[in-house]
N, C-alpha and C. Protein backbone atom coordinates (compact mmCIF):
# COMPACT_ATOMS: atom_id res chain seq x y z
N UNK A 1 36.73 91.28 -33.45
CA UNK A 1 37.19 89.91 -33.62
C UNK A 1 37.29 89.60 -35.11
N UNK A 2 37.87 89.40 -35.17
CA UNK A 2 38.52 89.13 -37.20
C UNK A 2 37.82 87.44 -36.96
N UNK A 3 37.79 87.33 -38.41
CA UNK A 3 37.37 85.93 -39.31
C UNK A 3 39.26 84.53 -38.87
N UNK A 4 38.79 83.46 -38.65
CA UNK A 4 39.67 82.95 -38.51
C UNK A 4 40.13 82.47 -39.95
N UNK A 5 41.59 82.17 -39.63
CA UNK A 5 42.03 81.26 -41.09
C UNK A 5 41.98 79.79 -40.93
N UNK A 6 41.59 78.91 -41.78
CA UNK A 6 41.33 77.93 -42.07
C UNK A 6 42.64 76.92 -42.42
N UNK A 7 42.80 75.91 -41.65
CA UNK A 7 43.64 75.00 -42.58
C UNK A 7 43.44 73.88 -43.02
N UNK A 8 43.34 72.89 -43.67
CA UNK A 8 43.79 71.80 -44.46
C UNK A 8 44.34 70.84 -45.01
N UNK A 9 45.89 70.33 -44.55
CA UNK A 9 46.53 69.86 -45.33
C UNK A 9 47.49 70.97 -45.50
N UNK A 10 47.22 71.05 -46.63
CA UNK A 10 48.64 72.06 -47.38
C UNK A 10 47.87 73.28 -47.56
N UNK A 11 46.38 73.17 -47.70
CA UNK A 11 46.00 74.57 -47.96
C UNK A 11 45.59 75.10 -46.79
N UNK A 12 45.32 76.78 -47.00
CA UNK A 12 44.75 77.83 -45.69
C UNK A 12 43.75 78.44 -46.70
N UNK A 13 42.91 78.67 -45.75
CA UNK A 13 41.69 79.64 -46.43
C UNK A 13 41.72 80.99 -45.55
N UNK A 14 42.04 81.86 -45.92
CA UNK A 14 41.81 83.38 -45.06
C UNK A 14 40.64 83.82 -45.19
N UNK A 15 39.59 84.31 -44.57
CA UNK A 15 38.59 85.13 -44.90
C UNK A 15 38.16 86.12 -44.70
N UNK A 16 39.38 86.84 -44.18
CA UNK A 16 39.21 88.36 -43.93
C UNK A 16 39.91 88.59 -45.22
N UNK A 17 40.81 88.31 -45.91
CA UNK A 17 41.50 88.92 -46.91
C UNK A 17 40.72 87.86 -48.22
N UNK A 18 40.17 87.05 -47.62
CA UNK A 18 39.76 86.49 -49.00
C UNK A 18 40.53 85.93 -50.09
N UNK A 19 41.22 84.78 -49.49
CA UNK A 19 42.09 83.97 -50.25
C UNK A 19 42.37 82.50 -49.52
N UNK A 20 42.70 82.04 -50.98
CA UNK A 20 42.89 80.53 -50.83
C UNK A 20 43.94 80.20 -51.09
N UNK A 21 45.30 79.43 -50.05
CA UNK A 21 46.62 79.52 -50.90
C UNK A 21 46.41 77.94 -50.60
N UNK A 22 47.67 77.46 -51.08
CA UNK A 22 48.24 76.24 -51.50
C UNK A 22 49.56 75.86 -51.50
N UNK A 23 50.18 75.58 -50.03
CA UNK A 23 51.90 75.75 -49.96
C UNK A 23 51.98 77.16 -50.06
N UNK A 24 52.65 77.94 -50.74
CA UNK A 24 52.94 79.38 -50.92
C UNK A 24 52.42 80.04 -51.55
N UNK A 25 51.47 79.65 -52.30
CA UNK A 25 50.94 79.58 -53.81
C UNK A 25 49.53 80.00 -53.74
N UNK A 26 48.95 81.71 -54.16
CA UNK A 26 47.65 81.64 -53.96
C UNK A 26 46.72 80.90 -54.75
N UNK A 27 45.83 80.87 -54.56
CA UNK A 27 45.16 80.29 -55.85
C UNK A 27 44.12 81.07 -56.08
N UNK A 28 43.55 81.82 -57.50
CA UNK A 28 42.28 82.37 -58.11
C UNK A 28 41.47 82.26 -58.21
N UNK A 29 40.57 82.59 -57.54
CA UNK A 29 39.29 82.31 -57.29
C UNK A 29 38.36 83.27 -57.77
N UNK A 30 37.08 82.90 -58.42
CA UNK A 30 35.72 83.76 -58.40
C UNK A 30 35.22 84.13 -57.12
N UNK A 31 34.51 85.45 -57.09
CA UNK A 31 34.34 85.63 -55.77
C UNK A 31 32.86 84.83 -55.15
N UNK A 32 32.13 84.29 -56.05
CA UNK A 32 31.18 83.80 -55.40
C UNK A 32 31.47 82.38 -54.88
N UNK A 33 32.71 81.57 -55.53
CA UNK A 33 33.16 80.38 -55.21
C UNK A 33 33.47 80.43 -54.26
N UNK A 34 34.62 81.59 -53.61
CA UNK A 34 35.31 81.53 -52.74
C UNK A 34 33.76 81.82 -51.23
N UNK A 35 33.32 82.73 -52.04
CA UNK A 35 31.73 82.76 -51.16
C UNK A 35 31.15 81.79 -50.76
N UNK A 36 30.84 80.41 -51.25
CA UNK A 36 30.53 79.12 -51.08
C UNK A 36 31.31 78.19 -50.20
N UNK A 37 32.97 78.67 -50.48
CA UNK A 37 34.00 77.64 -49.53
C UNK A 37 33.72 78.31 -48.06
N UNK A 38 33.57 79.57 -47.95
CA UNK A 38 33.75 80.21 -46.63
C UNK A 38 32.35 79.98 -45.88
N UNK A 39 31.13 80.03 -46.53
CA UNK A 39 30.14 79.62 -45.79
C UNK A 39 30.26 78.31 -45.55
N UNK A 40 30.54 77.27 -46.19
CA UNK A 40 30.83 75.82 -45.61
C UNK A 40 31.82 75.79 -44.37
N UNK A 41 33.25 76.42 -44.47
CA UNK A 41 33.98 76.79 -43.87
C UNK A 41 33.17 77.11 -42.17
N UNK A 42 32.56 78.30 -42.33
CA UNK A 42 31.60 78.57 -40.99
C UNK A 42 30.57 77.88 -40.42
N UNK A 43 30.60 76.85 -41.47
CA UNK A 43 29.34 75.57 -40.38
C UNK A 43 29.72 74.29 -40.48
N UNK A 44 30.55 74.02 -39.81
CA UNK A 44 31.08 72.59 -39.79
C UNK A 44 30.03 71.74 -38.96
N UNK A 45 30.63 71.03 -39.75
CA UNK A 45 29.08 69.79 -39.61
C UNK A 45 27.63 69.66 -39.31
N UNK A 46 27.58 71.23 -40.24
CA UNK A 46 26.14 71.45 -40.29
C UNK A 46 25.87 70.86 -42.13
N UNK A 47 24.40 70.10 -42.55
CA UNK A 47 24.41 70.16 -43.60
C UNK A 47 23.43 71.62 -44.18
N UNK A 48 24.29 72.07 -45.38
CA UNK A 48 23.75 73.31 -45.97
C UNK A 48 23.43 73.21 -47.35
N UNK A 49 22.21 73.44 -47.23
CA UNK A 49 21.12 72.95 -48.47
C UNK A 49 21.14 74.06 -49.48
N UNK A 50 21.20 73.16 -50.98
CA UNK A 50 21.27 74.06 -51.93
C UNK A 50 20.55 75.45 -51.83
N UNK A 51 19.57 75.35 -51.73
CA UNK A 51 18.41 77.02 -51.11
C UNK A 51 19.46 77.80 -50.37
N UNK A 52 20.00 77.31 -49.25
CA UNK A 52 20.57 77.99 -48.32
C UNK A 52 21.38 78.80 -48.85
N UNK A 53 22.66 77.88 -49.84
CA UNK A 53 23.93 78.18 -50.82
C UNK A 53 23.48 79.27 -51.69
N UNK A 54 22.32 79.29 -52.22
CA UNK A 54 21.96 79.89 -53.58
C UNK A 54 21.12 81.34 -52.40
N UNK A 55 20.55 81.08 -51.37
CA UNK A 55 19.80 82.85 -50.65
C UNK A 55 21.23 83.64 -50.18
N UNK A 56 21.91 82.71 -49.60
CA UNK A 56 23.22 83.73 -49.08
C UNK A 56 24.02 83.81 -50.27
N UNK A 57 24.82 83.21 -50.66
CA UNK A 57 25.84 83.49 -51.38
C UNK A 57 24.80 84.75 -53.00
N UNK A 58 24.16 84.21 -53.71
CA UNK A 58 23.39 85.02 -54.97
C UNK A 58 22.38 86.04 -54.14
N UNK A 59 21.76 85.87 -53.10
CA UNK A 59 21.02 86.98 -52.44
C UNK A 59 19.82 86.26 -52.66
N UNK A 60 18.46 87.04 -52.47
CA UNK A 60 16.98 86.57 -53.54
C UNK A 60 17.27 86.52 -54.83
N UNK A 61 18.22 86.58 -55.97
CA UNK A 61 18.00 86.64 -57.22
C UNK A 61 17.49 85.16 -57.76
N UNK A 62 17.05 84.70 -58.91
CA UNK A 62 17.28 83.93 -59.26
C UNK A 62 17.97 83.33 -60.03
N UNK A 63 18.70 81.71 -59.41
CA UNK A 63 20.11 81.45 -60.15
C UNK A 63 19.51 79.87 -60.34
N UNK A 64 20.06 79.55 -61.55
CA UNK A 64 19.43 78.30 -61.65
C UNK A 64 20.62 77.46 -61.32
N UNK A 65 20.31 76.23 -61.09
CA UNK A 65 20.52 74.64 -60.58
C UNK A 65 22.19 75.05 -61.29
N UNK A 66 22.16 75.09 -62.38
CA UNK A 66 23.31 74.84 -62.66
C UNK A 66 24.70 75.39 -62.52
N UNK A 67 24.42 77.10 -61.81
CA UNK A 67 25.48 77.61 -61.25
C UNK A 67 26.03 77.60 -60.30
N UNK A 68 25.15 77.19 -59.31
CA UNK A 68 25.49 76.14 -58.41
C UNK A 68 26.46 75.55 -58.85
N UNK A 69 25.72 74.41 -59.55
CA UNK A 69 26.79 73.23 -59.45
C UNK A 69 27.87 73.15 -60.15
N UNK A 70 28.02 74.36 -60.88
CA UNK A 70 29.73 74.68 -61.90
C UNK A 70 30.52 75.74 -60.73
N UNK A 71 29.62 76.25 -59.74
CA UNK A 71 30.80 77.06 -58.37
C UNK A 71 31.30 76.03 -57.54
N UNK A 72 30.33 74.86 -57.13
CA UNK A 72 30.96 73.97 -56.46
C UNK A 72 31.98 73.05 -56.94
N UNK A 73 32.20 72.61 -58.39
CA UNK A 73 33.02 72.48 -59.67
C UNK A 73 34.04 73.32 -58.90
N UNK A 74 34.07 74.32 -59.62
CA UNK A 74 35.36 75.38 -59.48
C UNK A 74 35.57 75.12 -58.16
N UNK A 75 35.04 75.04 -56.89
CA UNK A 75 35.92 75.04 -55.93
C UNK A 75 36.68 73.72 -55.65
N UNK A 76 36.00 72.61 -55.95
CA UNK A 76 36.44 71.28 -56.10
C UNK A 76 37.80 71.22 -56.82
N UNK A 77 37.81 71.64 -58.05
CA UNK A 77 39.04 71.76 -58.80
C UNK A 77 39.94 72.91 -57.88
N UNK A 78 39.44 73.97 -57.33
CA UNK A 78 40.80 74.35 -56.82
C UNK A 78 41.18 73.69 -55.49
N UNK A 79 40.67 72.91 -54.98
CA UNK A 79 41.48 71.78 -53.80
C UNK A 79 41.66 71.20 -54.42
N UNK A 80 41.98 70.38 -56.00
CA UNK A 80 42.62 69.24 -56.44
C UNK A 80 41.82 68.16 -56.23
């Protein structure tokens, strides 16, 4: 069973191929950003707590507060 694609509006999120387009138009993404949209993506209307964001997406490493919140940045800016 493959990953479904996502839609939006004007955008699609694929997550088997790992992309975010926009009308026709992919858009560039870091891969841990795009890591962050797709786990939100898979739990709708669940809330997912920074811990959660930072064990799956970074693993056990430690990542501080603020990379977080410049990936969720970057993904914000690429939906406009």
């Amino acid at each position: 069973m493959s990953a479904p694609t996502y839609r939006c509006g004007e955008f699609r999120v694929d997550l088997v191929n790992r992309r975010l387009v926009h009308l026709d138009r992919e858009i560039a993404l870091e891969p841990r950003v795009f890591a962050v949209i797709a786990e939100l993506l898979r739990r709708p209307g669940d809330l997912v707590t920074r811990n959660e964001l930072l064990d799956i997406v970074w693993g056990h490493r430690y990542v501080t507060p603020s990379t977080l919140n410049r990936t969720i940045a970057l993904a914000r800016r690429a939906f406009g």
